[in-house]
PDB file of N, CA and C in Angstrom:
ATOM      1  N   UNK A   1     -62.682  40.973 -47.051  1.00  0.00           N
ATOM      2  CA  UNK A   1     -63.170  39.962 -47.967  1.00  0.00           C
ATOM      3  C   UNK A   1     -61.980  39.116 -48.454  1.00  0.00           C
ATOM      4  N   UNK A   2     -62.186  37.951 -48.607  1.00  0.00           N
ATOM      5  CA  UNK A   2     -61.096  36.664 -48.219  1.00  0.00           C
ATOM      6  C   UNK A   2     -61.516  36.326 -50.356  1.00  0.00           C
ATOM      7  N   UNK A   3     -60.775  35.832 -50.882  1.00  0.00           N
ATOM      8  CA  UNK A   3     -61.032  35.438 -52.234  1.00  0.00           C
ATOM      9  C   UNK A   3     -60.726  33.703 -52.364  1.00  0.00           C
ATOM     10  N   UNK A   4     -60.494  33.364 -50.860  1.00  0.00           N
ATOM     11  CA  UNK A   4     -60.329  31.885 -50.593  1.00  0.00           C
ATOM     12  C   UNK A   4     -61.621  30.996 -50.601  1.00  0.00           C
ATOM     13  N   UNK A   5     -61.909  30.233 -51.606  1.00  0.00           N
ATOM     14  CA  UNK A   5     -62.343  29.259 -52.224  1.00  0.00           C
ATOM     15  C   UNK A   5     -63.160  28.416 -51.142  1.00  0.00           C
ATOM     16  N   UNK A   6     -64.160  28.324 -49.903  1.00  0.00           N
ATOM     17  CA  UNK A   6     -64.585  27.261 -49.287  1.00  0.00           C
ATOM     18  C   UNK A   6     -65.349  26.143 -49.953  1.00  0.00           C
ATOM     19  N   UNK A   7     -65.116  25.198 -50.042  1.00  0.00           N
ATOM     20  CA  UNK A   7     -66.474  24.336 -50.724  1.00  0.00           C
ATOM     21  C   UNK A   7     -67.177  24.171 -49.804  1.00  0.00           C
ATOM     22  N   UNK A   8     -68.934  23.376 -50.273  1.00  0.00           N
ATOM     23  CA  UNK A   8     -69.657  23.486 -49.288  1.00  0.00           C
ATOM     24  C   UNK A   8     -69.765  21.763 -49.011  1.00  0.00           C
ATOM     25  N   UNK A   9     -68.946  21.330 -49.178  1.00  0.00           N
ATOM     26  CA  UNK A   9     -68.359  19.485 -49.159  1.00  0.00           C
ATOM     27  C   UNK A   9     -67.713  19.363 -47.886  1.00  0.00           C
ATOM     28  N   UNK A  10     -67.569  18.290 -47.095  1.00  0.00           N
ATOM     29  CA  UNK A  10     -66.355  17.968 -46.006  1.00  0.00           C
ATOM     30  C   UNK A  10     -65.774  16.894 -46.480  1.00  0.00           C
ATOM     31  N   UNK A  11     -64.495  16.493 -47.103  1.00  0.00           N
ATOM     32  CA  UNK A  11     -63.915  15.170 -47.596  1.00  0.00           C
ATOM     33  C   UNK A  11     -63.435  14.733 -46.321  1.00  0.00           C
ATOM     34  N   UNK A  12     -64.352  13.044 -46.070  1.00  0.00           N
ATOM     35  CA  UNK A  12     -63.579  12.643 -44.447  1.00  0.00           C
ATOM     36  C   UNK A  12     -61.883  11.576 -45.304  1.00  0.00           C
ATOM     37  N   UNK A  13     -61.499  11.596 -44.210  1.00  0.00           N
ATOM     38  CA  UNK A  13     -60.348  10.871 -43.983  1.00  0.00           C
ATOM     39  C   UNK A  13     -60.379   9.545 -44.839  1.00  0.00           C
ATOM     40  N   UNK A  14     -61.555   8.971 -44.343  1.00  0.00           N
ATOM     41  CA  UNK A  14     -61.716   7.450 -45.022  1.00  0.00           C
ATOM     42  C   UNK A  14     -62.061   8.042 -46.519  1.00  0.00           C
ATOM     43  N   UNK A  15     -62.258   8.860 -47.067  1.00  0.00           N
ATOM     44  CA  UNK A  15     -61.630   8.498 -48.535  1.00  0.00           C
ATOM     45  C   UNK A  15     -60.223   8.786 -48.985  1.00  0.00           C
ATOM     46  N   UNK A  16     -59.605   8.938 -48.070  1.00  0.00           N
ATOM     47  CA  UNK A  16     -58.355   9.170 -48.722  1.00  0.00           C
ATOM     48  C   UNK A  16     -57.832   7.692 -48.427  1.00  0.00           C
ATOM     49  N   UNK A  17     -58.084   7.118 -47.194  1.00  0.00           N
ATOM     50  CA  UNK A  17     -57.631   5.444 -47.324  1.00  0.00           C
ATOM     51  C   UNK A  17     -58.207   4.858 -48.201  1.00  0.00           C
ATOM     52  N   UNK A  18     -59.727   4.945 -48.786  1.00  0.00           N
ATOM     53  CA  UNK A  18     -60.376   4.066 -49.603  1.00  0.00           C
ATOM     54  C   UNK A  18     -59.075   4.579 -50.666  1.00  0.00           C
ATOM     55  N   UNK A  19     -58.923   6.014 -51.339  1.00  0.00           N
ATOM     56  CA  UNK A  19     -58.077   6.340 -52.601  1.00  0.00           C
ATOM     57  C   UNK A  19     -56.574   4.651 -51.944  1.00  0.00           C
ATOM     58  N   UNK A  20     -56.267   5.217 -51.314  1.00  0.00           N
ATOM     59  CA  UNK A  20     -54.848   4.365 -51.221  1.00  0.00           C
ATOM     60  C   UNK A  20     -55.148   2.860 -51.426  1.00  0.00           C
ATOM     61  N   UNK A  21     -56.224   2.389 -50.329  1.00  0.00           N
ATOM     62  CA  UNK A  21     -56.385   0.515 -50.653  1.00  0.00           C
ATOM     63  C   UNK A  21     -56.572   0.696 -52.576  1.00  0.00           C
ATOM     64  N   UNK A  22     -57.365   1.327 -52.726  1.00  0.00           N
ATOM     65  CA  UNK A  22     -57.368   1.354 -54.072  1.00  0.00           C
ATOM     66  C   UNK A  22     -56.971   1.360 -55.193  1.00  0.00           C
ATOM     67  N   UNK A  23     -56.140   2.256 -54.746  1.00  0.00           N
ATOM     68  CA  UNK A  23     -53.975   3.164 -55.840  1.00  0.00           C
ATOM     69  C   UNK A  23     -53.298   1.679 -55.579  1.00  0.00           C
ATOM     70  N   UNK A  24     -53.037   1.397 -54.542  1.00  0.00           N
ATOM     71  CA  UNK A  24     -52.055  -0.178 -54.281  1.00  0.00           C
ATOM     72  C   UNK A  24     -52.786  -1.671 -54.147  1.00  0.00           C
ATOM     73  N   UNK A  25     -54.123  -1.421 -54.174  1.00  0.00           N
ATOM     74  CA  UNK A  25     -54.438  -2.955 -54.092  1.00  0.00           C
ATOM     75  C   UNK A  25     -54.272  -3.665 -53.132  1.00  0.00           C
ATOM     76  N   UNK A  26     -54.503  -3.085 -51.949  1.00  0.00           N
ATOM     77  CA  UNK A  26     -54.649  -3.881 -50.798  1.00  0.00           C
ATOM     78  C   UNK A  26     -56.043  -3.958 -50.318  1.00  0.00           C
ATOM     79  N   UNK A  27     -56.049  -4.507 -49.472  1.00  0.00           N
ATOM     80  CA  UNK A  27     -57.561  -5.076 -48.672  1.00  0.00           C
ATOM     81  C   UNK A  27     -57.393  -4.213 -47.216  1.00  0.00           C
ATOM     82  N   UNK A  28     -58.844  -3.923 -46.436  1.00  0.00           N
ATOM     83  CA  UNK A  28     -58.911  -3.306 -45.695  1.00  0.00           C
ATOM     84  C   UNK A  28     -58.333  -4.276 -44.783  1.00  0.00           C
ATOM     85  N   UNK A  29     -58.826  -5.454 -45.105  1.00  0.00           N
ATOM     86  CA  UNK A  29     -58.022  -6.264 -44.054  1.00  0.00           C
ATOM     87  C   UNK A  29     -56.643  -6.367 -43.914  1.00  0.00           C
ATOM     88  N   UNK A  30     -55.686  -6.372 -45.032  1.00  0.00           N
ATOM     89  CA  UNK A  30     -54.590  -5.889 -44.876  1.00  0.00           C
ATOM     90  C   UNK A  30     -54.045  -4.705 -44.057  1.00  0.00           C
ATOM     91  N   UNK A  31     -54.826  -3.394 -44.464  1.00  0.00           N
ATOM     92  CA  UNK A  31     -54.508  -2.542 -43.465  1.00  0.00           C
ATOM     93  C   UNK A  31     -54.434  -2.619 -42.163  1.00  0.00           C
ATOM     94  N   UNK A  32     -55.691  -3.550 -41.882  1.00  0.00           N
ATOM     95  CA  UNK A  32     -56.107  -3.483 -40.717  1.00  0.00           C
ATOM     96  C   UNK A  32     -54.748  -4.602 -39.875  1.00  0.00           C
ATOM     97  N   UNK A  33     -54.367  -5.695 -40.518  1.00  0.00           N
ATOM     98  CA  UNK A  33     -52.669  -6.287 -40.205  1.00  0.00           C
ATOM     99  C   UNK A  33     -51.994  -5.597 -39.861  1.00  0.00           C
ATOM    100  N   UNK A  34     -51.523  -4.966 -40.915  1.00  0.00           N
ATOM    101  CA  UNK A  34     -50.198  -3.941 -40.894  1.00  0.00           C
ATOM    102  C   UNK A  34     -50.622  -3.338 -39.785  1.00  0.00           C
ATOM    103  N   UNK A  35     -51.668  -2.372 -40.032  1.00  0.00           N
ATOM    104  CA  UNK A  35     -51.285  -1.247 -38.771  1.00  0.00           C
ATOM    105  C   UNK A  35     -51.590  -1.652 -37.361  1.00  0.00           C
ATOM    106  N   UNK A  36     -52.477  -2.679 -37.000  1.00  0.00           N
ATOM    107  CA  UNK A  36     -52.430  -2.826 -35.424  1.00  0.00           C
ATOM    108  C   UNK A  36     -53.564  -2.704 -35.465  1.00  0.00           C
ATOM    109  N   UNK A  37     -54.521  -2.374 -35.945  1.00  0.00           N
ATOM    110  CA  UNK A  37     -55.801  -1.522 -35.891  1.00  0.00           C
ATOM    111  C   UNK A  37     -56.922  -2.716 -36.489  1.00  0.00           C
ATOM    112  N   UNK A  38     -58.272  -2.963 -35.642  1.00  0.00           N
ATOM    113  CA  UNK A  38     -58.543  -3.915 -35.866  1.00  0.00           C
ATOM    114  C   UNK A  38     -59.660  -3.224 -37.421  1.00  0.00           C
ATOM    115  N   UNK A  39     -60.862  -4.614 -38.018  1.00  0.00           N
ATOM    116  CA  UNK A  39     -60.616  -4.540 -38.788  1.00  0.00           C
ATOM    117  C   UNK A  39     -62.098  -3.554 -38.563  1.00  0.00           C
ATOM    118  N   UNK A  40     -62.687  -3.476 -37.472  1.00  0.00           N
ATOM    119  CA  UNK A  40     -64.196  -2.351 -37.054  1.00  0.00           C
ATOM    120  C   UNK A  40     -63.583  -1.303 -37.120  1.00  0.00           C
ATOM    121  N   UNK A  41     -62.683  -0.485 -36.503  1.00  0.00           N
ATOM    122  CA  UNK A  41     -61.841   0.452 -36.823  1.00  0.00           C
ATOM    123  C   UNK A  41     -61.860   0.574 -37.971  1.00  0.00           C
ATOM    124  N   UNK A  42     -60.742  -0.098 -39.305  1.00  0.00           N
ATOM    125  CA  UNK A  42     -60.576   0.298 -40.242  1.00  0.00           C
ATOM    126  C   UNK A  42     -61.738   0.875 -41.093  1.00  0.00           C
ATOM    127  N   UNK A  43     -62.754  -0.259 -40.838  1.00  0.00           N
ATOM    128  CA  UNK A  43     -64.530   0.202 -41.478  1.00  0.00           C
ATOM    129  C   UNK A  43     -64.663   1.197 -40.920  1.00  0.00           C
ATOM    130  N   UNK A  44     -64.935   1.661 -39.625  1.00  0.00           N
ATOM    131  CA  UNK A  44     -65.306   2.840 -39.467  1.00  0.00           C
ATOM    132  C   UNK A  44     -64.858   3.835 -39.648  1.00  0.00           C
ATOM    133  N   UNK A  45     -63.041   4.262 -40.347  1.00  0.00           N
ATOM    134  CA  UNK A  45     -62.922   5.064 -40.612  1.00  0.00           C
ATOM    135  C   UNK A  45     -63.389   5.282 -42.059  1.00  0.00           C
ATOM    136  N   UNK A  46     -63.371   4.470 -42.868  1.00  0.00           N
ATOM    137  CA  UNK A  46     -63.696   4.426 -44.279  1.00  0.00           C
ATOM    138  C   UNK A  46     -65.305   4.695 -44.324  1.00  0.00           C
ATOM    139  N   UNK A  47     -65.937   4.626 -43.333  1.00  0.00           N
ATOM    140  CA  UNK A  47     -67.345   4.908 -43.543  1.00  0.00           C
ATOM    141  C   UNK A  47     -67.941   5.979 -42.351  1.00  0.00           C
ATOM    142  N   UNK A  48     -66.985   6.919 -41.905  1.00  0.00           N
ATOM    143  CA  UNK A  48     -66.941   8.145 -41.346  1.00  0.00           C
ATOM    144  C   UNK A  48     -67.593   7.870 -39.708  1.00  0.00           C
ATOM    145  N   UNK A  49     -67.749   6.385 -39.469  1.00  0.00           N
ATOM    146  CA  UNK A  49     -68.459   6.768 -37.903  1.00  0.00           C
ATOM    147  C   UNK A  49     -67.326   6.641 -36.960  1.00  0.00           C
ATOM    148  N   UNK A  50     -65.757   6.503 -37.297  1.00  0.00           N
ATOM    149  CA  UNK A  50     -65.036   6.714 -36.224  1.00  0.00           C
ATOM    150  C   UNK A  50     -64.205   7.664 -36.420  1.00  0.00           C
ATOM    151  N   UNK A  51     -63.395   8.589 -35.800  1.00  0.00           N
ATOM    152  CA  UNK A  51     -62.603   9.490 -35.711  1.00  0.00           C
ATOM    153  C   UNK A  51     -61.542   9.253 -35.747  1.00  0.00           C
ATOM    154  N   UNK A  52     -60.190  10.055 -36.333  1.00  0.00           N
ATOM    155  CA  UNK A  52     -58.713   9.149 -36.119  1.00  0.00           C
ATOM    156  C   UNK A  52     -58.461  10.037 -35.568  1.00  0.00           C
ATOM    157  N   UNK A  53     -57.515   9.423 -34.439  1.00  0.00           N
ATOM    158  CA  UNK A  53     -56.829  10.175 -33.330  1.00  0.00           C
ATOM    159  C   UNK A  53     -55.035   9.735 -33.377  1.00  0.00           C
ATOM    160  N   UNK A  54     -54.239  10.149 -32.338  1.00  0.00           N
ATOM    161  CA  UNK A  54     -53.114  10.222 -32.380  1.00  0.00           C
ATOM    162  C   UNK A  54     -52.874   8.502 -32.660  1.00  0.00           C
ATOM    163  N   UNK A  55     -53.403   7.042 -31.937  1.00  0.00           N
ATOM    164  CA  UNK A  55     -53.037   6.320 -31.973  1.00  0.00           C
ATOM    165  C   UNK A  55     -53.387   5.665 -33.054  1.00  0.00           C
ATOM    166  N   UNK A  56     -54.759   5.917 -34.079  1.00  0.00           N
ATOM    167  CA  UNK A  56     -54.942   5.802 -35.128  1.00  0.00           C
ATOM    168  C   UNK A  56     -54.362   6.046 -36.089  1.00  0.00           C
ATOM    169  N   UNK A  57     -54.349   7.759 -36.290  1.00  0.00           N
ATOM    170  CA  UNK A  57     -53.171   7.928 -37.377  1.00  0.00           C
ATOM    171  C   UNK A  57     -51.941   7.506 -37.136  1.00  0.00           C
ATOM    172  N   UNK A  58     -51.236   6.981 -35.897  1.00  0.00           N
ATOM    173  CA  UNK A  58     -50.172   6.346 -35.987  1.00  0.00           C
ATOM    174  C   UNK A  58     -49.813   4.981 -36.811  1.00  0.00           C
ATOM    175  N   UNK A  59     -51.160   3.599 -36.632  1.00  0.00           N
ATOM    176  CA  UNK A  59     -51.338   2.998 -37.158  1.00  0.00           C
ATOM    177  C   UNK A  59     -51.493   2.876 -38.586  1.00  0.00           C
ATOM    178  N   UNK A  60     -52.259   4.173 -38.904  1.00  0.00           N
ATOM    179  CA  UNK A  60     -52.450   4.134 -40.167  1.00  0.00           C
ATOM    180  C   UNK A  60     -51.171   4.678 -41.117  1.00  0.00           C
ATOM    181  N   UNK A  61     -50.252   5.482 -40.691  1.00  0.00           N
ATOM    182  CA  UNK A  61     -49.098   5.996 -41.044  1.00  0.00           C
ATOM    183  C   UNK A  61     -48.373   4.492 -40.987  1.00  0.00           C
ATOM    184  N   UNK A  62     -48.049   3.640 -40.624  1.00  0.00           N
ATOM    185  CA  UNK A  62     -47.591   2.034 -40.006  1.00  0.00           C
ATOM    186  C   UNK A  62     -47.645   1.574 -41.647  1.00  0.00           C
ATOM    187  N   UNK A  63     -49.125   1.615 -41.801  1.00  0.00           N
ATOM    188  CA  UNK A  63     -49.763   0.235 -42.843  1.00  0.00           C
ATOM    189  C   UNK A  63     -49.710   1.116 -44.291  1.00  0.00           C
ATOM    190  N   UNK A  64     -49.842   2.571 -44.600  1.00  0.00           N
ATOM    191  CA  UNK A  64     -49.957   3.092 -45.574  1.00  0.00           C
ATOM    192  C   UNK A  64     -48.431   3.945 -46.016  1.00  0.00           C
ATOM    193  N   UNK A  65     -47.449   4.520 -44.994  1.00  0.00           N
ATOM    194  CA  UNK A  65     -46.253   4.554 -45.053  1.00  0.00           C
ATOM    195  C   UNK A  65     -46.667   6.663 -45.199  1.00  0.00           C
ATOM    196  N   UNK A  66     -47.414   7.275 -45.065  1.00  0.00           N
ATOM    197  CA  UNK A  66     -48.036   8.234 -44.672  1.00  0.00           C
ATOM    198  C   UNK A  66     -47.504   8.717 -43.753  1.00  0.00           C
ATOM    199  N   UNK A  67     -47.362  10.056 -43.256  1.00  0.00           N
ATOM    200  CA  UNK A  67     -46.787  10.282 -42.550  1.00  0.00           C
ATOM    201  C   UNK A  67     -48.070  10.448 -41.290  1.00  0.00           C
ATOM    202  N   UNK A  68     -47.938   9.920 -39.867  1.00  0.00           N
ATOM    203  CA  UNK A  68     -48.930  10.340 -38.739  1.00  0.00           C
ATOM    204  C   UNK A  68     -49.845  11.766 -39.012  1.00  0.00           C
ATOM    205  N   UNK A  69     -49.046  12.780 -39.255  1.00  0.00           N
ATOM    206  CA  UNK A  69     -49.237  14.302 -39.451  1.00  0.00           C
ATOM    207  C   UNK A  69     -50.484  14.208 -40.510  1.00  0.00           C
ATOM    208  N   UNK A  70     -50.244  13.549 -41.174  1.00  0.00           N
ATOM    209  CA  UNK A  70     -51.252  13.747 -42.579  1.00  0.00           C
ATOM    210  C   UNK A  70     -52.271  13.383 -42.019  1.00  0.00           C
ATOM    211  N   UNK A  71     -53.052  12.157 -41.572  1.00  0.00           N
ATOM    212  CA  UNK A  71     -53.916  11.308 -41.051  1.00  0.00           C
ATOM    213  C   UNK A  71     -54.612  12.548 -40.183  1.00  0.00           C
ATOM    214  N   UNK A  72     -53.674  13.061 -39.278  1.00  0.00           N
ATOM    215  CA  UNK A  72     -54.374  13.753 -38.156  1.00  0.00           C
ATOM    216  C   UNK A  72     -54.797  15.093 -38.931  1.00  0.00           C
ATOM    217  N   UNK A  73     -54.175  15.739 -39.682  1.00  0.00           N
ATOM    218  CA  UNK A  73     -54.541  16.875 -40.643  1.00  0.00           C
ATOM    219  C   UNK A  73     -55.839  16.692 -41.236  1.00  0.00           C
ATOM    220  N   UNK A  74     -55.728  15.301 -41.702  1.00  0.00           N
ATOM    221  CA  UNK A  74     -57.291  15.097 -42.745  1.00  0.00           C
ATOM    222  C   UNK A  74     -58.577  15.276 -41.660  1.00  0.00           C
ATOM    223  N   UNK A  75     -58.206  14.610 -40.348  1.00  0.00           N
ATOM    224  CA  UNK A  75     -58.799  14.324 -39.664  1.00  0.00           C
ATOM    225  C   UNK A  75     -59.663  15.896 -38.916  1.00  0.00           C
ATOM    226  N   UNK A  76     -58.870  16.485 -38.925  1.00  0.00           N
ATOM    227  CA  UNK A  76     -58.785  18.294 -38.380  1.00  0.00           C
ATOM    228  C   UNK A  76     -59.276  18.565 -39.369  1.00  0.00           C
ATOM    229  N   UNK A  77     -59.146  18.551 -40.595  1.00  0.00           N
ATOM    230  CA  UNK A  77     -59.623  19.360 -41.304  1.00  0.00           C
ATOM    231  C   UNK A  77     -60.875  19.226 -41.822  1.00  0.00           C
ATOM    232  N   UNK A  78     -61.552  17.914 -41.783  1.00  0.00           N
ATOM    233  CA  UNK A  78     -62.685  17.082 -42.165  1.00  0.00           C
ATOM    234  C   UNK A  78     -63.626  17.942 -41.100  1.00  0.00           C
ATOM    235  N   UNK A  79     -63.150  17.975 -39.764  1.00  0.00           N
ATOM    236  CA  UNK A  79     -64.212  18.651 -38.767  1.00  0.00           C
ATOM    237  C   UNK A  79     -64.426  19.687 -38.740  1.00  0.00           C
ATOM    238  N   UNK A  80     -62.932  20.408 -39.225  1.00  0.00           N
ATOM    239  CA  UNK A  80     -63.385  21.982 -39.286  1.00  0.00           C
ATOM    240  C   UNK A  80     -64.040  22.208 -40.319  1.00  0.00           C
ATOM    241  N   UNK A  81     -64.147  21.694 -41.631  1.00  0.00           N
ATOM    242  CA  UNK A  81     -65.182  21.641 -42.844  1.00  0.00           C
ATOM    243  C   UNK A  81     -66.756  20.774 -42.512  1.00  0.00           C
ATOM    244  N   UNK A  82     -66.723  20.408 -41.547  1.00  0.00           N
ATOM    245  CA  UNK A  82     -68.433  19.845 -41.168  1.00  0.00           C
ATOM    246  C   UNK A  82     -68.749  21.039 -40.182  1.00  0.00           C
ATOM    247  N   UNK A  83     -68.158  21.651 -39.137  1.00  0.00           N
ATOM    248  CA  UNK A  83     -68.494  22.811 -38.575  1.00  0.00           C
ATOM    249  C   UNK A  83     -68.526  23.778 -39.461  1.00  0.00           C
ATOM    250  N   UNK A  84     -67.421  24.410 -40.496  1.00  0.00           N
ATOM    251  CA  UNK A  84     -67.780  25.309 -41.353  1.00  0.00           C
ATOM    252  C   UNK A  84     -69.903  25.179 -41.708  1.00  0.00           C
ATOM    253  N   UNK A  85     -69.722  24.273 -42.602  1.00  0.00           N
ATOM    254  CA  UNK A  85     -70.630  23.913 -43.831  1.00  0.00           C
ATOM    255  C   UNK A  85     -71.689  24.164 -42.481  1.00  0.00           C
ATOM    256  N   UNK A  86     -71.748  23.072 -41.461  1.00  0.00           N
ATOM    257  CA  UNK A  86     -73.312  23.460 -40.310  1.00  0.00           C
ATOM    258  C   UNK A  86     -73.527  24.841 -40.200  1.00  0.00           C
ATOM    259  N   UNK A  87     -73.038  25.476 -39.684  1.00  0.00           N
ATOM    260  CA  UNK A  87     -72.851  26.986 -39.254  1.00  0.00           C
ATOM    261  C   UNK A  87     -73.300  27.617 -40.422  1.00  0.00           C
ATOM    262  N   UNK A  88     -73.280  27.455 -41.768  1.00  0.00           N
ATOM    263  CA  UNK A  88     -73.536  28.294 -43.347  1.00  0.00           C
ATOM    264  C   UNK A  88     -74.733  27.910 -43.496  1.00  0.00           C
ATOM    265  N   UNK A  89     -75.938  26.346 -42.849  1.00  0.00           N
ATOM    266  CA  UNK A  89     -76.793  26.306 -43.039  1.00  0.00           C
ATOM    267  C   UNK A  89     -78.079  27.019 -41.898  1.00  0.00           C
TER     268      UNK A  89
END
């Protein structure tokens, strides 16, 4: 027996960019400048129908100053918390 805490939530990725455009006051469209990444991309990560992958979180590490690692972490971890939570129902 594990005393580790699961919630039954998955936080995707795109709120942690919505937190940042937000914390600094930029525009998605800005992001979407900076990092290379157009601006359907940027929406879709902020509204969970696209996935970030190595060349994504690269971009997004680019425009938010984040490290790649993080992006792809949220990204891993968002799925392994939507597989958790399916599997419990």
């Amino acid at each position: 027996m594990t005393n580790e805490y699961e919630p039954d939530y998955a936080v995707p990725p795109g709120e942690h960019l919505q937190e940042f455009i937000d914390e600094c006051g930029v525009s998605p469209h800005a992001i979407s400048l900076v990092s290379g990444l157009s601006q359907d991309t940027i929406q879709g990560i902020l509204n969970t129908t696209i996935q970030i992958d190595k060349l994504i979180a690269e971009g997004l590490a680019a425009a938010t100053n984040r490290p790649t690692e993080l992006w792809l972490n949220l990204e891993k971890n968002y799925q392994t918390d939507l597989e958790r939570i399916e599997n419990l129902e």
